[in-house]
Protein backbone atom coordinates (compact mmCIF):
# COMPACT_ATOMS: atom_id res chain seq x y z
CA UNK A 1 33.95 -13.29 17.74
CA UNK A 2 34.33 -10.70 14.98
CA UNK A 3 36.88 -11.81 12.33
CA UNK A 4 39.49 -9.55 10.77
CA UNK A 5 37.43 -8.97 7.44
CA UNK A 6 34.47 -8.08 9.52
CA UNK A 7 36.23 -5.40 10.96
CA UNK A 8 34.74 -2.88 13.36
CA UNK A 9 35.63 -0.02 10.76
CA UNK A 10 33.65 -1.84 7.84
CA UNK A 11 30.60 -2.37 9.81
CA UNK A 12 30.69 1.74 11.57
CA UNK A 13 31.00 2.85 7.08
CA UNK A 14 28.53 0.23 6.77
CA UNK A 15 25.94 1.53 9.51
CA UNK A 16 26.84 5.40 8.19
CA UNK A 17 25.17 4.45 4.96
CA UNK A 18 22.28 6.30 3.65
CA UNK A 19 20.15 3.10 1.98
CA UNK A 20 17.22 1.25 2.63
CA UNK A 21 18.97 -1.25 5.29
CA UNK A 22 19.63 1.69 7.01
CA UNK A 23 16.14 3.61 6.95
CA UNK A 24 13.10 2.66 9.00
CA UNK A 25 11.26 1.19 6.40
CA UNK A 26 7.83 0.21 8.24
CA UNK A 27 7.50 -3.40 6.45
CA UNK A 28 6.22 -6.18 8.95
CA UNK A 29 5.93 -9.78 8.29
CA UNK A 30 2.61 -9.68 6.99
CA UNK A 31 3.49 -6.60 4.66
CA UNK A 32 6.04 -8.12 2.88
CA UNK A 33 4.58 -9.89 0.01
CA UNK A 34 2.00 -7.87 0.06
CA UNK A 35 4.63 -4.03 -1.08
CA UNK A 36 6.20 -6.64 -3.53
CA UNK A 37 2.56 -7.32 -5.16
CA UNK A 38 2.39 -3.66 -5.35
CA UNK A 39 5.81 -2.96 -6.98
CA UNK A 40 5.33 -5.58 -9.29
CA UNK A 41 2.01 -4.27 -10.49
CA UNK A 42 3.46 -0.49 -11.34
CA UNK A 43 5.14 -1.97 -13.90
CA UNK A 44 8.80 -2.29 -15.27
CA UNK A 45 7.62 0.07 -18.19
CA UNK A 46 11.31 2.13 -19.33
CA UNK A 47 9.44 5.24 -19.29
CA UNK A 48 8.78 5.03 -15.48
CA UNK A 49 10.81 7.76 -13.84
CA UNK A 50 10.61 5.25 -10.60
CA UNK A 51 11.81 2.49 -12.42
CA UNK A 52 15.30 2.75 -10.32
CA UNK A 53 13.69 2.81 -7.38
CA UNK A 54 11.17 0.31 -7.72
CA UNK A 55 14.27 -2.26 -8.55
CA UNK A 56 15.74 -1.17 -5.20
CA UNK A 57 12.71 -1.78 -3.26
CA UNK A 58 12.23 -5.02 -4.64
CA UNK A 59 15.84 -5.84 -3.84
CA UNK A 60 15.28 -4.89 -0.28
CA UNK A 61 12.19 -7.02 0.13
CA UNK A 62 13.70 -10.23 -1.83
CA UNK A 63 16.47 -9.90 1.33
CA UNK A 64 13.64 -9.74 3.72
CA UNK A 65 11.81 -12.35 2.58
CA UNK A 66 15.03 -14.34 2.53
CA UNK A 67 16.30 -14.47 -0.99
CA UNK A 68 19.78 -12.90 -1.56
CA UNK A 69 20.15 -14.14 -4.75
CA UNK A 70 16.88 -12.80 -5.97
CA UNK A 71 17.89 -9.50 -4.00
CA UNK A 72 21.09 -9.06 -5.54
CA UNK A 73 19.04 -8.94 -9.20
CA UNK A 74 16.91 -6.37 -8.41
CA UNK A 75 19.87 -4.14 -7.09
CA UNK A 76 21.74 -4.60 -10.23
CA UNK A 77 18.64 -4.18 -12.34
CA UNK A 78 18.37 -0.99 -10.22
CA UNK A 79 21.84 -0.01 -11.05
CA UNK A 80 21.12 -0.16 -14.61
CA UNK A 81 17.52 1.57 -14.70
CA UNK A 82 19.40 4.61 -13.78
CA UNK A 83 22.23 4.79 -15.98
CA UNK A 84 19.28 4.26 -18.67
CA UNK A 85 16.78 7.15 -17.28
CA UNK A 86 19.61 9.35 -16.14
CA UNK A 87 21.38 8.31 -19.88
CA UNK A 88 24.80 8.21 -18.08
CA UNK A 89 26.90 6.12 -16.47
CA UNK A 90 27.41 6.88 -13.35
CA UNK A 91 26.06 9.86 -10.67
CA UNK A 92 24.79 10.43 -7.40
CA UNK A 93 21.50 8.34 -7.68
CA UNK A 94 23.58 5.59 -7.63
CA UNK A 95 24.57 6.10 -3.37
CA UNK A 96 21.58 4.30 -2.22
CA UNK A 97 21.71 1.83 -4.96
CA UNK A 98 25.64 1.12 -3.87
CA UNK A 99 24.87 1.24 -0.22
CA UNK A 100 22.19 -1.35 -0.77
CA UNK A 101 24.75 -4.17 -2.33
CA UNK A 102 27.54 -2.86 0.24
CA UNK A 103 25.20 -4.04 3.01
CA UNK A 104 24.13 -7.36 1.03
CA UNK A 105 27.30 -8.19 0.28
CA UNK A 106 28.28 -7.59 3.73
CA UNK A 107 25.46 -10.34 4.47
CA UNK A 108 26.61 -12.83 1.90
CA UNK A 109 30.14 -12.51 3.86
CA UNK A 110 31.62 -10.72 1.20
CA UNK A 111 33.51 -8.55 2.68
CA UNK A 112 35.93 -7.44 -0.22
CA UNK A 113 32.57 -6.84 -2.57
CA UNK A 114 30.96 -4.96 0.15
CA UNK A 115 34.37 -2.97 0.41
CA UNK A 116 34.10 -2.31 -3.34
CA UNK A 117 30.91 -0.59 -3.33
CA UNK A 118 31.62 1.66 -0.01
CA UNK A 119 35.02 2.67 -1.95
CA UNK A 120 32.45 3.56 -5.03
CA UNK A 121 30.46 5.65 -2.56
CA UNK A 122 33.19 7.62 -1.24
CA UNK A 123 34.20 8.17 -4.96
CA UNK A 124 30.54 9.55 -5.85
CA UNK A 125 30.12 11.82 -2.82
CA UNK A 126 33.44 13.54 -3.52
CA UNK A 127 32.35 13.43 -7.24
CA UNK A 128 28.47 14.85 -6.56
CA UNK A 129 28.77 16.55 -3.30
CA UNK A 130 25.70 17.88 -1.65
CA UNK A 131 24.94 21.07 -2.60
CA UNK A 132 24.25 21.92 1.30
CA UNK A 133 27.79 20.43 3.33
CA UNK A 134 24.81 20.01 6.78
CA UNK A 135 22.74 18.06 4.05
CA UNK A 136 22.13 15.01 2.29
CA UNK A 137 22.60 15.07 -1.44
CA UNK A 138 18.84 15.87 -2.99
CA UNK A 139 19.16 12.79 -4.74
CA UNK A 140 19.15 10.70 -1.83
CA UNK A 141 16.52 12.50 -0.05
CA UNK A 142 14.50 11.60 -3.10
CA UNK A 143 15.13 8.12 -2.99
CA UNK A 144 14.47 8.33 0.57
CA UNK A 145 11.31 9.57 0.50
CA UNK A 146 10.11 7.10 -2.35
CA UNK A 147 10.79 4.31 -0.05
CA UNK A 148 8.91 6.14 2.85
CA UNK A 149 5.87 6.77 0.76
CA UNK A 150 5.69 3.41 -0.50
CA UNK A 151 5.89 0.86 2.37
CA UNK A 152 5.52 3.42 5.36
CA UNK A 153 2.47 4.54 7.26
CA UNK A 154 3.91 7.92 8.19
CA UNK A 155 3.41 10.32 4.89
CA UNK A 156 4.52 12.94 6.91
CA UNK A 157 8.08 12.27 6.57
CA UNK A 158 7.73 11.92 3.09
CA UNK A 159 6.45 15.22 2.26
CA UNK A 160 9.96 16.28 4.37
CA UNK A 161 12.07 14.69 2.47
CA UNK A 162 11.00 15.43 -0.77
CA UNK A 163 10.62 18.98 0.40
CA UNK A 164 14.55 19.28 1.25
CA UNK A 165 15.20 17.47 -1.82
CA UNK A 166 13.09 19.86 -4.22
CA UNK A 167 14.70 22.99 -2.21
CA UNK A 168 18.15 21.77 -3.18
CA UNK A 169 17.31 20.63 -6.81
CA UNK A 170 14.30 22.15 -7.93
CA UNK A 171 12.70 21.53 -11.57
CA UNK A 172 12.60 17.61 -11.21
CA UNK A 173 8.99 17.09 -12.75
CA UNK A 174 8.45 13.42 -10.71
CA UNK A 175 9.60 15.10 -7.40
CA UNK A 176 7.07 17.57 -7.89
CA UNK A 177 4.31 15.35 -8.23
CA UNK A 178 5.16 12.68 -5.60
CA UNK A 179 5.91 15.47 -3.17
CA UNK A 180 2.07 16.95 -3.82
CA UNK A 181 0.60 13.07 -3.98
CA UNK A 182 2.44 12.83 -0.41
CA UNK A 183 0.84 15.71 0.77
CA UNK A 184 -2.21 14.38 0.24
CA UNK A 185 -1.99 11.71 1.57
CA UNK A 186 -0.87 13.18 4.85
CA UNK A 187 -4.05 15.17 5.09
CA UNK A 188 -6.53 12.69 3.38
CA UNK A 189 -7.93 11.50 6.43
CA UNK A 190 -8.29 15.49 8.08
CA UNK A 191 -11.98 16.23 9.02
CA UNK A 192 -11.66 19.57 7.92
CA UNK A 193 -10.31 18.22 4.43
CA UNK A 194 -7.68 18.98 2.35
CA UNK A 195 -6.19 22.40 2.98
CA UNK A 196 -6.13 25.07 0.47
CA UNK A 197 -2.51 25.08 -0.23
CA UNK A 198 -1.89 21.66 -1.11
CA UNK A 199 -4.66 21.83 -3.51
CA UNK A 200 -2.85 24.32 -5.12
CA UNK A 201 0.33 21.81 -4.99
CA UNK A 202 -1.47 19.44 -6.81
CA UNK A 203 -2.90 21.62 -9.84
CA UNK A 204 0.69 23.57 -10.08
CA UNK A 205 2.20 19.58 -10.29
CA UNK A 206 -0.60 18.41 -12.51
CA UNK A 207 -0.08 21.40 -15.26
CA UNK A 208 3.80 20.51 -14.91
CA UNK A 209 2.95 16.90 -15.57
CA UNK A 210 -0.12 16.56 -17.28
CA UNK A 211 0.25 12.67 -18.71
CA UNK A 212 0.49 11.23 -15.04
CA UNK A 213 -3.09 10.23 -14.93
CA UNK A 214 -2.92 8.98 -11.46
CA UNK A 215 -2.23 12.27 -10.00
CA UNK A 216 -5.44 13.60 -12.24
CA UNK A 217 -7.67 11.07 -11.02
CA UNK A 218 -6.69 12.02 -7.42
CA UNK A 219 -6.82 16.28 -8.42
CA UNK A 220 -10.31 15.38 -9.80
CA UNK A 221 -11.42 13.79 -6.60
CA UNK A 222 -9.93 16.07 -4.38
CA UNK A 223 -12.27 19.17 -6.65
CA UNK A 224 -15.42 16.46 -6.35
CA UNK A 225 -15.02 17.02 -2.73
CA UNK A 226 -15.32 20.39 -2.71
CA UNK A 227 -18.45 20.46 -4.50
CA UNK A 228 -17.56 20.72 -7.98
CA UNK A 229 -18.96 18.69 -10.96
CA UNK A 230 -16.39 16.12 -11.75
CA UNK A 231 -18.17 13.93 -14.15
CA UNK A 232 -17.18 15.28 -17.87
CA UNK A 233 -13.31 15.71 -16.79
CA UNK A 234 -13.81 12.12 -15.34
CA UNK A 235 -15.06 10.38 -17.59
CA UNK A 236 -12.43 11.85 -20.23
CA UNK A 237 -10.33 10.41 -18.04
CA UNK A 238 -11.46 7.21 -17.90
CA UNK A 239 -10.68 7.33 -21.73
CA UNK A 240 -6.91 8.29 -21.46
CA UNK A 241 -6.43 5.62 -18.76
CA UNK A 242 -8.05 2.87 -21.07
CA UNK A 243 -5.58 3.80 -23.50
CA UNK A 244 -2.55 3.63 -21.24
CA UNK A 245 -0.53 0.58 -20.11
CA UNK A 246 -1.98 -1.51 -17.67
CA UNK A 247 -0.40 -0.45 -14.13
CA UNK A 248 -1.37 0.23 -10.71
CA UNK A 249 0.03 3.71 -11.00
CA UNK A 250 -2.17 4.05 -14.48
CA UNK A 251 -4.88 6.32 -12.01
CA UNK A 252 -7.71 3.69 -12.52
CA UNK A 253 -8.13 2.64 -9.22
CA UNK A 254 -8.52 6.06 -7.68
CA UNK A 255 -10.95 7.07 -11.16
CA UNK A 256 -12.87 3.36 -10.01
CA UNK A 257 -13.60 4.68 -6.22
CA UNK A 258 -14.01 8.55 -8.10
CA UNK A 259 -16.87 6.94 -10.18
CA UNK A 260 -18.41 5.08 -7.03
CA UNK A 261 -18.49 8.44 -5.53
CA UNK A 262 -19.67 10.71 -7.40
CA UNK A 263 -21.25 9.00 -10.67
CA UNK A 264 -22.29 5.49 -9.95
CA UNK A 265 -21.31 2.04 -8.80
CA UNK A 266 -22.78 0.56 -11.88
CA UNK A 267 -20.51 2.91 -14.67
CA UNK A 268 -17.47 2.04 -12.14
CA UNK A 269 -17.88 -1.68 -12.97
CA UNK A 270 -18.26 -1.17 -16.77
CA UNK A 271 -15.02 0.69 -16.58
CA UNK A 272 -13.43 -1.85 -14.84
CA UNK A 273 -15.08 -4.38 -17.24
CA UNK A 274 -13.59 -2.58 -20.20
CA UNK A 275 -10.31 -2.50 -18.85
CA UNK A 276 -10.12 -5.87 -18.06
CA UNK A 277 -11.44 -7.21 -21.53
CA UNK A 278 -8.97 -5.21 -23.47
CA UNK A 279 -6.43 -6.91 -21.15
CA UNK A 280 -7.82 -10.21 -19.66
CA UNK A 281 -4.65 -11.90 -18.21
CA UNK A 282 -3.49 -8.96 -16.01
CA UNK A 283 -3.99 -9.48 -12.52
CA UNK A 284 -4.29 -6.29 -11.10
CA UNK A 285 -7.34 -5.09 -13.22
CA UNK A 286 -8.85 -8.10 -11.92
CA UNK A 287 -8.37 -7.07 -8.10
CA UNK A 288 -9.88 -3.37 -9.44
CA UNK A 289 -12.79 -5.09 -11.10
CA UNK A 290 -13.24 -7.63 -7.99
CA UNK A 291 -13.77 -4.15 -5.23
CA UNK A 292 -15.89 -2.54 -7.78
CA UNK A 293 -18.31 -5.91 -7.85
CA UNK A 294 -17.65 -5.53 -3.96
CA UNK A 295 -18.93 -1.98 -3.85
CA UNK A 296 -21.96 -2.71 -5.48
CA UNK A 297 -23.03 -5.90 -3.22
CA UNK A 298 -22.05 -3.90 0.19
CA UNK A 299 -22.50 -0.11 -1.00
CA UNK A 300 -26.51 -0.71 -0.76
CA UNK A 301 -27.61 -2.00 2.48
CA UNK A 302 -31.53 -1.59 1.14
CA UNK A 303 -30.92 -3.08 -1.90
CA UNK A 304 -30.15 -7.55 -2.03
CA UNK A 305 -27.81 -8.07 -5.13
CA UNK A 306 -28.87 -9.68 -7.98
CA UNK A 307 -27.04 -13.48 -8.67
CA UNK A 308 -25.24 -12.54 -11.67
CA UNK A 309 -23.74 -9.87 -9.65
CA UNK A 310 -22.73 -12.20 -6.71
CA UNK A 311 -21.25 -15.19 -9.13
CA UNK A 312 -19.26 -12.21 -10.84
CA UNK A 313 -17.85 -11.09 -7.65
CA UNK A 314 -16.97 -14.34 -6.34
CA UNK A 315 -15.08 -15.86 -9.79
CA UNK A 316 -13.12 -12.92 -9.65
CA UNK A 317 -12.11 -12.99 -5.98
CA UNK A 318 -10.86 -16.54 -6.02
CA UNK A 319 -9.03 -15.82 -8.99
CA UNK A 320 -7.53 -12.45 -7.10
CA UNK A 321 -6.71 -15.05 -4.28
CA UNK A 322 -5.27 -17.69 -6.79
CA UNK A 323 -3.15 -14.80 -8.08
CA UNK A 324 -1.85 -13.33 -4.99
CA UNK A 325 -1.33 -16.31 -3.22
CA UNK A 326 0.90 -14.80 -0.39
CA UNK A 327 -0.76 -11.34 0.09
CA UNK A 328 -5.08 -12.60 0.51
CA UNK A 329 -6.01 -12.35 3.93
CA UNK A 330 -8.40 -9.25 3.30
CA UNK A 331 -9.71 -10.90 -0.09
CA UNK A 332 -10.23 -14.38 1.84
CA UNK A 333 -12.56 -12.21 4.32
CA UNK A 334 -14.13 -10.43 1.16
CA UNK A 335 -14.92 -13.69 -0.39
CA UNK A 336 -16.54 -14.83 3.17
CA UNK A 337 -18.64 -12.02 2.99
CA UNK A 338 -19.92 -12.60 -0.40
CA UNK A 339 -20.47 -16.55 0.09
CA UNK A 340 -22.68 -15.64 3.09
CA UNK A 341 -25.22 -13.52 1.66
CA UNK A 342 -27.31 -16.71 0.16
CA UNK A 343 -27.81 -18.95 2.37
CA UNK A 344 -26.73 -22.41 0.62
CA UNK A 345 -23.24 -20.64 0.44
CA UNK A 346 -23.37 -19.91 4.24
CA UNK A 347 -21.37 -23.70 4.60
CA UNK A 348 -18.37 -22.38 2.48
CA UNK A 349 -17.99 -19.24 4.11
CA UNK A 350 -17.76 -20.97 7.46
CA UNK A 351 -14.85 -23.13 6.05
CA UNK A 352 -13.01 -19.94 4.62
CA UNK A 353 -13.59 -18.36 8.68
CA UNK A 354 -12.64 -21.93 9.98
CA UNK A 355 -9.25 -21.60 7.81
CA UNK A 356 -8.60 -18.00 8.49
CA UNK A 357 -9.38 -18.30 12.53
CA UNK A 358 -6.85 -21.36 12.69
CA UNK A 359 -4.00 -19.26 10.25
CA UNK A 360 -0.87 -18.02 11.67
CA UNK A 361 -1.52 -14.06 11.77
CA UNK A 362 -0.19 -10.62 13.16
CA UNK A 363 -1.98 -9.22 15.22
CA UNK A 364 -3.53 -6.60 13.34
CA UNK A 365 -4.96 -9.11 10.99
CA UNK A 366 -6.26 -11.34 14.21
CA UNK A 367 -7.91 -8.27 15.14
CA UNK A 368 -9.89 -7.63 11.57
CA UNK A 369 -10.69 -11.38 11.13
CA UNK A 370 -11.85 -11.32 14.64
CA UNK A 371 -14.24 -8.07 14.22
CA UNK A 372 -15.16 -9.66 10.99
CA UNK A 373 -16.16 -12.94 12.14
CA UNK A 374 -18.22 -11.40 14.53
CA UNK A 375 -20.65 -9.67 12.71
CA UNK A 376 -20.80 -12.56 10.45
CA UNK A 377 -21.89 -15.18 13.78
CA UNK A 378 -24.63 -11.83 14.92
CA UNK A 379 -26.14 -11.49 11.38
CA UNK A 380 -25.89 -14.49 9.64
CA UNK A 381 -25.49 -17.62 12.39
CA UNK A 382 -27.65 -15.52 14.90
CA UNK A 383 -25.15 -16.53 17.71
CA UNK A 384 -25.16 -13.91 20.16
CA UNK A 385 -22.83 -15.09 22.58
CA UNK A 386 -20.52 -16.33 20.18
CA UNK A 387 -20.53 -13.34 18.42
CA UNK A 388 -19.53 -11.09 21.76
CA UNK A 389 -16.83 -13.49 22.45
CA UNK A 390 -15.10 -12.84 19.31
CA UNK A 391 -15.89 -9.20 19.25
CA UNK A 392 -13.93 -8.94 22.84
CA UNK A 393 -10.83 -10.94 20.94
CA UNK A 394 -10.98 -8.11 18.94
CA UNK A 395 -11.30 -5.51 21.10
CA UNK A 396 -8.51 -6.89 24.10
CA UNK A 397 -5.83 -6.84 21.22
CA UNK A 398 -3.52 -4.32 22.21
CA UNK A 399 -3.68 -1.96 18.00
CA UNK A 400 -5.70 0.70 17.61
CA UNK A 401 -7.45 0.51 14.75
CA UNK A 402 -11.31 0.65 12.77
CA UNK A 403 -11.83 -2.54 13.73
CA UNK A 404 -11.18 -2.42 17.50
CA UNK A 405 -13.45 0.52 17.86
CA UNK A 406 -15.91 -1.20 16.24
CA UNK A 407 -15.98 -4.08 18.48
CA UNK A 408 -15.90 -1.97 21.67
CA UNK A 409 -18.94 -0.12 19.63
CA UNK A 410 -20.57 -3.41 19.75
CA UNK A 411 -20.09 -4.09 22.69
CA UNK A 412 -20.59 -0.98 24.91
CA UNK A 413 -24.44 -1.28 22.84
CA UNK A 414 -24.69 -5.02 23.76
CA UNK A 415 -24.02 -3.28 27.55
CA UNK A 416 -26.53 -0.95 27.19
CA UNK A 417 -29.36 -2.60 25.83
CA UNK A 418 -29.05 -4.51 28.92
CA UNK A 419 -31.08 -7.44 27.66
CA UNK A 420 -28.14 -10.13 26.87
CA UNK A 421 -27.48 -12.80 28.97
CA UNK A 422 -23.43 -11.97 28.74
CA UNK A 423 -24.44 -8.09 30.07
CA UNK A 424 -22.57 -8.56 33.40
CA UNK A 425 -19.43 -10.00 31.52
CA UNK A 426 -19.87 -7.24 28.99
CA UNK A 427 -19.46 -4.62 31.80
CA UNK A 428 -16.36 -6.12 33.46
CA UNK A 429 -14.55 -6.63 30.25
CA UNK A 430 -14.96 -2.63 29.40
CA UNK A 431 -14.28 -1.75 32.79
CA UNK A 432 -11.07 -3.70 32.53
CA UNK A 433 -10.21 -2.96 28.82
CA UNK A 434 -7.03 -1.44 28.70
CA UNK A 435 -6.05 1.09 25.67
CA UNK A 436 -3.22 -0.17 23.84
């Protein structure tokens, strides 16, 4: 039974709310820890435009990962991020922020504090009204689609929202960029490539903001794709982002994958090298380091890696575990991968399989570990029969995804070679398999 200070009018303002309890933020289980790794590795530099947002993010996660306390920190640091960027007090960026400790407060069974901050919300939306009545106020559209673009799969929405909001309030350099970056990354996986027009986006957004190197390493591998010779501007790059403060929004990463590309594997891991000496305690350059090594060991399937390589790679991976202890499952496989390639380490990637295949996982991850594992029984173990068993785990597991093709892949040539002893049970199973 509802009681009085839970009233049916608290919880309809409550539900009304424009916030991220109240947008469909695609964060599952498994996700969790792993967006708050990510936040946490942009940075809390002052200078970060995002800063506000990150802090509300954060907040929303600590919630869902069950800590109100630790939630209702980040909302307040969020609260005063903006008044710091924004260099007032109070204004509508602060709606989202507000609706966020209305609804945790509401949580917490404080129903007078979660009063407080809708009567604060009502005061800012008369205060900063839209400047469309049938519209939300650009600000909020903003904050929406920083959320969107961060934890959800669908960048499509993102490039909407920041779209209305840079229609309503144009001029805001950050919107600008994360609006092209968004488009980008709605069309990165187009066979026909990036379209003309949001090229153009990106070098209008890049001239307006020409010290966010992460959007020039992504301009300068968006051109490299076209055809045109990257490797100067890139490697001038490289420079700037040596000199910058260690973040995951600092544009090494995507320069890392550029130099892979279109330079080589080897340069890629100097960079990352150099990056990591001049900083040697920061996680995240140790997790860009760690896929460069892993690049270079599974980027050449002619070519066996030498030892030094394969220690390198695995000291850094179990420290990239060690580091992000709740968000490791695809580093745990990596490391698997590595440990099998010489044989005497064959033993110690069957206990990391062993640990994974007996974990607690979504079913998404059950479906990679399964693809995985696989491969590893066919190529490594030589169990056939074995290794077709786990590749129709993978494939009866009701997500599409790379790995589920691949195991049907697998399978349907297992089928036609016709010379296994499981052929007949192949055949049924793909008869049977039903798409998810």
């Amino acid at each position: 039974m509802m009681c009085a200070a839970q009233s049916p009018t608290l919880v309809s303002k409550l539900e009304a709310l424009q916030c991220h309890f109240k947008w469909d933020l695609d964060i599952s289980t498994s996700l969790l820890s792993h967006r708050k790794y990510y936040l946490e590795d942009i940075g809390t530099n002052d200078g970060n435009p995002w800063l506000g947002h990150i802090y509300n993010l954060l907040g929303f996660i600590q919630y869902k990962l069950g800590s109100n306390e630790e939630a209702q920190k980040f909302f307040n640091k969020a609260t005063e991020a903006f008044s710091r960027i924004r260099s007032a007090g109070e204004g509508p960026w602060l709606v989202v922020n507000y609706g966020n400790l209305a609804w945790l407060h509401h949580h917490l069974g404080d129903q007078a504090g979660s009063e407080a901050y809708l009567s604060k919300i009502d005061t800012l939306i008369k205060k900063y009204p839209s400047p469309s009545q049938e519209e939300l106020h650009p600000e909020t559209y903003a904050q929406k689609a920083y959320a969107l673009m961060t934890v959800s799969g669908d960048k499509t929405l993102v490039g909407d929202n920041f779209q209305r909001a840079i229609e309503m309030q144009p001029g805001i350099r950050e919107w600008n960029t994360s609006h092209a970056l968004a488009l980008m990354y709605a069309s990165k996986h187009n066979r026909t490539g990036l379209e003309d027009d949001i090229l153009e986006k990106m070098r209008i957004a890049q001239e307006q903001d020409p010290e966010n190197l992460y959007l020039a390493a992504q301009y300068l591998d968006q051109r490299a794709q076209r055809g045109e010779r990257i490797e100067a501007e890139a490697r001038e790059l490289a420079t700037k982002v040596l000199r910058s403060p260690v973040s995951s929004y600092s544009g090494l990463k995507p320069l890392l994958r550029l130099y892979t590309k279109y330079i080589s594997v080897d340069e890629a891991i100097v960079l990352a090298e150099k990056a990591l000496k001049n900083h040697p305690d920061e996680r995240y350059l140790k997790r860009c380091a760690a896929r460069c090594y892993n690049w270079k060991i599974f980027g050449d399937k002619y070519s066996r890696p030498k030892q030094d390589i394969i220690a390198r790679a695995i000291l850094l991976l179990e420290e990239v575990i060690d580091l992000y202890p709740d968000s490791s499952f695809r580093k745990k496989i990596d490391l698997a991968q590595i440990y099998a390639l010489p044989h005497d380490g064959q033993a110690k990637a069957d206990q990391i399989y062993q640990v994974l295949l007996e974990s607690d996982l979504e079913l998404a991850d059950k479906q990679m570990l399964y693809n995985n594992y696989a491969k590893y029984l066919y190529f490594h173990k030589h169990n056939i029969n074995m290794s077709i068993q786990y590749h129709m785990k993978a494939a009866e597991i009701p997500h599409q995804s790379f790995f589920r093709k691949n195991s049907i892949k697998e399978l349907e040539k297992s089928r036609d070679r016709g010379r296994d002893s499981m052929c007949g049970e192949i055949r049924d199973f793909l008869a049977n398999l039903k798409e998810p």
